[in-house]
C-alpha atoms as a PDB file:
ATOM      1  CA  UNK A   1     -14.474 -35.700  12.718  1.00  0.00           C
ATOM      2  CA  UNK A   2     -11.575 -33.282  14.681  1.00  0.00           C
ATOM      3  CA  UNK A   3      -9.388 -34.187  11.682  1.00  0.00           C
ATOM      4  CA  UNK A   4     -11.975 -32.682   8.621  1.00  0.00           C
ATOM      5  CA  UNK A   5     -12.763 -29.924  10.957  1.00  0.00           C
ATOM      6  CA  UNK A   6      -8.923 -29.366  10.871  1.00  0.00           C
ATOM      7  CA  UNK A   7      -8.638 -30.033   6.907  1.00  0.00           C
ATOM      8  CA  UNK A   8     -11.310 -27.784   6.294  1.00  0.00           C
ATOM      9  CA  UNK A   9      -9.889 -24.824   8.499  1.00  0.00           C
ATOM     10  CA  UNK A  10      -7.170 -25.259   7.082  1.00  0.00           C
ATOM     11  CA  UNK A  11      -8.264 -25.013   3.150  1.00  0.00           C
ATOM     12  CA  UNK A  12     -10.452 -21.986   3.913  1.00  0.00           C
ATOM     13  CA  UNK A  13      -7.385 -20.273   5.110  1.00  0.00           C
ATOM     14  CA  UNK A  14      -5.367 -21.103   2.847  1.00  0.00           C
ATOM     15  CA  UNK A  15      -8.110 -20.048   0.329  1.00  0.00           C
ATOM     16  CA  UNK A  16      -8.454 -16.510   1.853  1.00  0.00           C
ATOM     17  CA  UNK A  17      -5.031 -15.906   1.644  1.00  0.00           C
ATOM     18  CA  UNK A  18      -5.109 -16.662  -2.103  1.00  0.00           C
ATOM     19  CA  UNK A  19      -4.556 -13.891  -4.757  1.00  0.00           C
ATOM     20  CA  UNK A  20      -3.750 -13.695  -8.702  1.00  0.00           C
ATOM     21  CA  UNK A  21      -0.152 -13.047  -9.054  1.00  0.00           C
ATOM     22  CA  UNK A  22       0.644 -12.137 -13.349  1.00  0.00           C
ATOM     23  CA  UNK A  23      -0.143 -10.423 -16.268  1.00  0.00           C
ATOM     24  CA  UNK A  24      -3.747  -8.480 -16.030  1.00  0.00           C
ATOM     25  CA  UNK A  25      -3.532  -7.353 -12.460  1.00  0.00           C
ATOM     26  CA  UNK A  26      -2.929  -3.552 -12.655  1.00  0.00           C
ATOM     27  CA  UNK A  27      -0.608  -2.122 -10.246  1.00  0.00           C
ATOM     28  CA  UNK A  28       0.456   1.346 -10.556  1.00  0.00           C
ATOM     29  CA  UNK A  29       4.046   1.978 -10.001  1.00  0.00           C
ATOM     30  CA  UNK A  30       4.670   5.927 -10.201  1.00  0.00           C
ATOM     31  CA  UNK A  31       3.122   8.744  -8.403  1.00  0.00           C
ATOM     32  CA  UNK A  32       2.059  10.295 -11.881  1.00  0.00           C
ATOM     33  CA  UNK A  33       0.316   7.056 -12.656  1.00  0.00           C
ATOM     34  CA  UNK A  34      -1.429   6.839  -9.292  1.00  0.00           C
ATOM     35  CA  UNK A  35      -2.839  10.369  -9.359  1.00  0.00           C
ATOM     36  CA  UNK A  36      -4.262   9.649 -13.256  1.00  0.00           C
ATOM     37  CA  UNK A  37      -5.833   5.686 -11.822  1.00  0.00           C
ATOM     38  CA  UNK A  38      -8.779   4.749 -10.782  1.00  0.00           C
ATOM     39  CA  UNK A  39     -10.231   3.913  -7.608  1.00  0.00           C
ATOM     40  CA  UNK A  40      -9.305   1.274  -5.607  1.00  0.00           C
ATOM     41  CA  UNK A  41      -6.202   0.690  -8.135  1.00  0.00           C
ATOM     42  CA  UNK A  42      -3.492  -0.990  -6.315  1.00  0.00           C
ATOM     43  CA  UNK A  43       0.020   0.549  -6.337  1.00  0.00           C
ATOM     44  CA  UNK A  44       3.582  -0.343  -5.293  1.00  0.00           C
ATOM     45  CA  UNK A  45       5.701   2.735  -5.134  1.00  0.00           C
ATOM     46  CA  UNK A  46       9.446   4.001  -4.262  1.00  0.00           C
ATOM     47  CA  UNK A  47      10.551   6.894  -3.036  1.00  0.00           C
ATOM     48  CA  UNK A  48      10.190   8.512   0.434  1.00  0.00           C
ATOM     49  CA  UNK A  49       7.924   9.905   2.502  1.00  0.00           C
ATOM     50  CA  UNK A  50       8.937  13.567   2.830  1.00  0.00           C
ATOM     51  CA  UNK A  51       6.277  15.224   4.998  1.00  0.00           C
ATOM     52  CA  UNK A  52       3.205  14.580   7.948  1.00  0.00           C
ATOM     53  CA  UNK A  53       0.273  16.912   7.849  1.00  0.00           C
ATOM     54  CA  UNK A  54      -1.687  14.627  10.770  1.00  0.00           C
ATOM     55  CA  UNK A  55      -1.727  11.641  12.394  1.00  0.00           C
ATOM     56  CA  UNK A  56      -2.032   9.347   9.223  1.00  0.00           C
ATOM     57  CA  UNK A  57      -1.610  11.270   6.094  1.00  0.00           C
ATOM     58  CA  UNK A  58       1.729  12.356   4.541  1.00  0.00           C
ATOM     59  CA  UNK A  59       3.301  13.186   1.312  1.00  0.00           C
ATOM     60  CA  UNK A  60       4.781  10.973  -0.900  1.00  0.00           C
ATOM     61  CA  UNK A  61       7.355  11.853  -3.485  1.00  0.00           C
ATOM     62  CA  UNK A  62       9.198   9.821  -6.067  1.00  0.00           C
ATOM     63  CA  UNK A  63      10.938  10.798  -9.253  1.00  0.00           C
ATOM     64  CA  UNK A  64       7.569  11.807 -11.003  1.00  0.00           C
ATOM     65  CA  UNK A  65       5.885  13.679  -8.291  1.00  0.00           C
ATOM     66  CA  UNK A  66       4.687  14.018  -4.824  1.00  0.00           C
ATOM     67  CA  UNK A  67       1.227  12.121  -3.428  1.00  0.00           C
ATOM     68  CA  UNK A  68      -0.683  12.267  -0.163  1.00  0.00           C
ATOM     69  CA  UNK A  69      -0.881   9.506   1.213  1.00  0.00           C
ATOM     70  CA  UNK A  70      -3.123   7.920   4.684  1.00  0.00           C
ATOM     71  CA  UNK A  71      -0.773   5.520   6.899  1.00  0.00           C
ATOM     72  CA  UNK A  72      -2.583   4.145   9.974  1.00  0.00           C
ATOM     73  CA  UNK A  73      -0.676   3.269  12.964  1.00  0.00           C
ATOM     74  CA  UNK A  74      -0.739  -0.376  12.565  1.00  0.00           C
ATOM     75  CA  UNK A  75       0.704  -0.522   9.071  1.00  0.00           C
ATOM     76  CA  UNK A  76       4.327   1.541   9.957  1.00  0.00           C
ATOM     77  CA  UNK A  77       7.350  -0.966  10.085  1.00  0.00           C
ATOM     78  CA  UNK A  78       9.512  -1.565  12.724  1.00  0.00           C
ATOM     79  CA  UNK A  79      12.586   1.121  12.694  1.00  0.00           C
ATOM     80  CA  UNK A  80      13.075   4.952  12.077  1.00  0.00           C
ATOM     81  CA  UNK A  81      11.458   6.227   8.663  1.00  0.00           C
ATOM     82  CA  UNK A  82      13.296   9.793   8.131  1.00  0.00           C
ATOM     83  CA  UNK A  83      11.993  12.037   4.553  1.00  0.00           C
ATOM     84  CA  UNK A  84      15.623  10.445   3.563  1.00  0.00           C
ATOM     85  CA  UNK A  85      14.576   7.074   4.128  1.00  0.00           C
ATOM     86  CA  UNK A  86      13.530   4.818   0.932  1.00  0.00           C
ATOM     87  CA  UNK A  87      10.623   2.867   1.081  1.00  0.00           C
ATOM     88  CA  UNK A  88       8.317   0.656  -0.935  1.00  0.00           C
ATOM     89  CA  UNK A  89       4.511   1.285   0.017  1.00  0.00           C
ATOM     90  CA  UNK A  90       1.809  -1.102  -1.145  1.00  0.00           C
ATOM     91  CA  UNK A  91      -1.476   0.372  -1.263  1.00  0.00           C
ATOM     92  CA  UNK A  92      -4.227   1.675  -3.395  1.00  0.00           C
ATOM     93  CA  UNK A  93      -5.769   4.489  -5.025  1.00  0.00           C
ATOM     94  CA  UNK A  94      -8.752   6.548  -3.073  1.00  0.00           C
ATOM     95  CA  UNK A  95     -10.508   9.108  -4.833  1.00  0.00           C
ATOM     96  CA  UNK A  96     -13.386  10.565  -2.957  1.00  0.00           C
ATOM     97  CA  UNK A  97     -14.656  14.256  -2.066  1.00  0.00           C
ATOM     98  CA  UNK A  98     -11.575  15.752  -0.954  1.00  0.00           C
ATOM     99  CA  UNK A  99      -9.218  14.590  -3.655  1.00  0.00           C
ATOM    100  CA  UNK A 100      -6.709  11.684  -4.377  1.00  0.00           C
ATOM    101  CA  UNK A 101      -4.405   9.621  -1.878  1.00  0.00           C
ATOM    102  CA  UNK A 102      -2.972   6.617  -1.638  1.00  0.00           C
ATOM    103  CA  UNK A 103      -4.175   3.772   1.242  1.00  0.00           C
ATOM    104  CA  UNK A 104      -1.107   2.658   3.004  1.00  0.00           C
ATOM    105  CA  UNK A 105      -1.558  -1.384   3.512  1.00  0.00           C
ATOM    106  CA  UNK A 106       2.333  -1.935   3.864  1.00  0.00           C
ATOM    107  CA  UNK A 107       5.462   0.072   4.257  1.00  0.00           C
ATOM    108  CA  UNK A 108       8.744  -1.640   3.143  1.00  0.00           C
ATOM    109  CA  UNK A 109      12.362   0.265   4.024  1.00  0.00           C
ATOM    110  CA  UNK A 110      14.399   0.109   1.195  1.00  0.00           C
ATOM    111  CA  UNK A 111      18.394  -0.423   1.907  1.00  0.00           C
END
């Protein structure tokens, strides 16, 4: 019995960590192209994160443009990010009431 209990943990987490990976998925890779997407459109950009306004939203800026964007506490890397620091966020569009950002879910520096 201990040993499906175990199988089956195991498959359902394996199962929730489970994603498409190829053609189809839209990801938006340029701040021009995440400020024209949708909702809840994931993104991966590069550039550098160049200025705080609060706690958890910043701007954004890579060779197209410049983006706000909402990091919360838990998602910032371990390490010094300076505005000339690269990075690679991973995230996704949020259009609502007070405009367009970008929702942080991982910062990646770039060497």
């Amino acid at each position: 019995m201990k040993k499906i209990i175990l199988l089956a943990s195991l498959f359902a987490a394996s199962v929730a960590m489970a994603g498409f990976v190829g053609p189809g998925g839209a990801t938006v890779t340029s701040v021009v192209e995440a400020g024209k997407a949708a909702d809840k459109t994931m993104v991966v950009l590069e550039g550098k994160i160049v200025r705080q306004h609060d706690k958890k939203h910043y701007d954004f800026q890579d060779a197209s443009g410049t983006i706000k964007i909402e990091v919360d506490h838990d998602k910032w890397p371990a390490g010094e990010i300076t505005p000339q620091t690269r990075v690679r966020l991973t995230g996704e569009v949020d259009r609502d009431w007070r405009g367009i950002d970008v929702e942080v879910d991982q910062i990646e520096i770039l060497r």
